[in-house]
Every structure is written in C-alpha cells, then in structure tokens.
Protein backbone atom coordinates (compact mmCIF):
# COMPACT_ATOMS: atom_id res chain seq x y z
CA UNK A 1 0.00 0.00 0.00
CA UNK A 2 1.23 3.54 -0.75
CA UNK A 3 0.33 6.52 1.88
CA UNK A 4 1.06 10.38 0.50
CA UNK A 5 1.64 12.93 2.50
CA UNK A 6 0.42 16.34 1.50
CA UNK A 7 2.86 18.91 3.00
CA UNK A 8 2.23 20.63 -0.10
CA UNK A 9 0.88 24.44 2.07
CA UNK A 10 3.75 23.52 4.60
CA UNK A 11 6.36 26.10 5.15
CA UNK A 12 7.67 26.83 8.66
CA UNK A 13 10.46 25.32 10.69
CA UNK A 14 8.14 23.48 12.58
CA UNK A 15 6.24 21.47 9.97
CA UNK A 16 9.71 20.80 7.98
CA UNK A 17 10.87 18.91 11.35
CA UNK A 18 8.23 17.42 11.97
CA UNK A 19 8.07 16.11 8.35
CA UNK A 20 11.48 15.02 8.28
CA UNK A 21 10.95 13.30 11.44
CA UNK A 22 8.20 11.28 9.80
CA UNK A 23 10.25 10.07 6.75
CA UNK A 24 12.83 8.94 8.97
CA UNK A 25 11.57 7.17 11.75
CA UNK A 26 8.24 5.93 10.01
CA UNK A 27 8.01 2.29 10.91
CA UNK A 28 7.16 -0.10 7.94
CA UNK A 29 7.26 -3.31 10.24
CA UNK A 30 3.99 -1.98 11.91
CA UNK A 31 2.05 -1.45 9.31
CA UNK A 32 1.30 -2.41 5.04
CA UNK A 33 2.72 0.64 3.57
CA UNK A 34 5.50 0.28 1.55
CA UNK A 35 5.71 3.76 -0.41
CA UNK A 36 5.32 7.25 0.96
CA UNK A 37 4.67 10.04 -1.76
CA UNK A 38 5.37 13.22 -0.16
CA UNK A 39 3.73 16.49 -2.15
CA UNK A 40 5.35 19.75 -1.18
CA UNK A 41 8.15 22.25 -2.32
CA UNK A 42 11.12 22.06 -3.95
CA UNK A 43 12.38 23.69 -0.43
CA UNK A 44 11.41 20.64 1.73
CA UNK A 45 11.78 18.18 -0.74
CA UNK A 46 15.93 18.79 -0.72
CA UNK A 47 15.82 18.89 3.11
CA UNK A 48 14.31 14.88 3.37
CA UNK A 49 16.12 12.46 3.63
CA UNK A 50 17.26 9.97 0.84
CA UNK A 51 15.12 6.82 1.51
CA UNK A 52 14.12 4.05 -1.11
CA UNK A 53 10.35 4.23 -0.05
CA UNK A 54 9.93 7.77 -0.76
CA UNK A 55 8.92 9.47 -3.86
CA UNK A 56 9.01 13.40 -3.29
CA UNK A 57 6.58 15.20 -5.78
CA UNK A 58 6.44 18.79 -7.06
CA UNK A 59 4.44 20.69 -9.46
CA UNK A 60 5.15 24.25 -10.48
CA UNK A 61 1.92 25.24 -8.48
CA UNK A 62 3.72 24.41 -5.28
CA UNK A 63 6.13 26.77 -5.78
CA UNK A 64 3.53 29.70 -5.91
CA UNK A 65 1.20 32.12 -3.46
CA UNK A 66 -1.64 29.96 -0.88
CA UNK A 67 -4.21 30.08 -3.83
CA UNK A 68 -2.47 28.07 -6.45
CA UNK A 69 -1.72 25.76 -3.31
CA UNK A 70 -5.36 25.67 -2.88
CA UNK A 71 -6.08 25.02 -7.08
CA UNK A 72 -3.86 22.02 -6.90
CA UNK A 73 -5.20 20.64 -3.81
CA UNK A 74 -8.66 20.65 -5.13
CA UNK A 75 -7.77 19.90 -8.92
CA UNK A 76 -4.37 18.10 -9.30
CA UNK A 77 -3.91 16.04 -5.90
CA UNK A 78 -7.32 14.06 -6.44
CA UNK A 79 -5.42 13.24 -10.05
CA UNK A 80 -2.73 12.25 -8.47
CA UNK A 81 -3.73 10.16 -5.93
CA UNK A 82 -6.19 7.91 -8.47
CA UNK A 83 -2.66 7.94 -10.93
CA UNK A 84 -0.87 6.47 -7.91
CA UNK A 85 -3.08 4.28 -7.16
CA UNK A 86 -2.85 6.05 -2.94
CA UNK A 87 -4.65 4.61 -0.44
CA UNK A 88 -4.11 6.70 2.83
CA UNK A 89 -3.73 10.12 2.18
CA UNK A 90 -2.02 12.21 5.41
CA UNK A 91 -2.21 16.16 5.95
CA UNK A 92 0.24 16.70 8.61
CA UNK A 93 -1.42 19.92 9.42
CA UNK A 94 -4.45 20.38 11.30
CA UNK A 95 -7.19 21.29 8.11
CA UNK A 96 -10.46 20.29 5.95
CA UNK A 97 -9.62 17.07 4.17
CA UNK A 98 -10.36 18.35 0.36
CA UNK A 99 -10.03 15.21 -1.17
CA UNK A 100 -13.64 12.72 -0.70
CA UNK A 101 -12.39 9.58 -2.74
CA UNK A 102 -11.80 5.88 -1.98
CA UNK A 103 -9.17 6.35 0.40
CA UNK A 104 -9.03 7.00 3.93
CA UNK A 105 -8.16 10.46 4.91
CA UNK A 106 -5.57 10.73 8.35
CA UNK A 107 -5.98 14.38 9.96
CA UNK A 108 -2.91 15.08 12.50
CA UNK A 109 -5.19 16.55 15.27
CA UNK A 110 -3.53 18.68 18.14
C-alpha cells in the first residue's frame, strides 16, 4: 500500500521537522505501507532524507502564493492520488480534508 503525505501548504520550521521526522523514523514493520509520496516544495523536498520508499513530488503550483496551493489541492492532488493508485492520504497539518475519494483520509489533530 502507498500513503502520500500532503505537506504541499507547509512552510515553517516546525512542519519541515516534523516532516522530516516522519520520513525517517516511520516504521514499515507496523504497518502495510511500503511507499510514501510526499507532495510539497522544492524547499522541503531537498531537506528529506534519501530513503528508497519515498517518492518526493512537485508541481510548479507548489512553488507559488496559498491560492495556487489551494487550485492544486482541489484539482491536481485528487489526479494524483487515483494515478498512484494512494490509499491513505495524510495532511500533517491540522485542516479540511479536500479530497472525498476511496481512500481513507488521516488528519494530524492537536
């Protein structure tokens, strides 16, 4: 199973940590994922780490102001994620879930 990670509005020191944390320690033996497709910047993406399992993705809208953000949430992620074939799709920040498809949606809550 494949899980993406939508850090694609994520910015600040805080998020980047914590998103680097995840890709790091994320423990495959617990669980059926075997990919992690991580959607955000070209800024975070060079921070990660280099693991197999990950596939960092980018599209020129990521790079732009909160409403392009927005226009490829709602328009290219839903594309992406039936491309991918993604089951579990993750927003590491506490928001609406914008994509309704077959998948289940995990919400980091605070």
């Amino acid at each position: 199973m494949k899980l993406l990670v939508d850090a694609s509005r994520n910015r600040s020191g805080g998020i980047i940590s914590y998103i680097k944390n995840f890709v790091r320690n994320f423990d495959f033996k617990k669980t059926k994922i075997d990919e992690i497709v991580i959607c955000t910047n070209r800024n975070l993406l060079s921070q990660l780490p280099k693991k197999n399992y990950v596939n960092k993705y980018n599209h020129f809208f990521l790079e732009k102001n909160l409403i392009f953000q927005i226009i490829w949430q709602f328009l290219f992620l839903p594309k992406l994620l039936k491309k991918k074939k993604l089951i579990f799709y993750f927003q590491p920040m506490p928001r609406p879930c914008v994509i309704i498809l077959n998948l289940l949606c995990l919400i980091r809550t605070y």
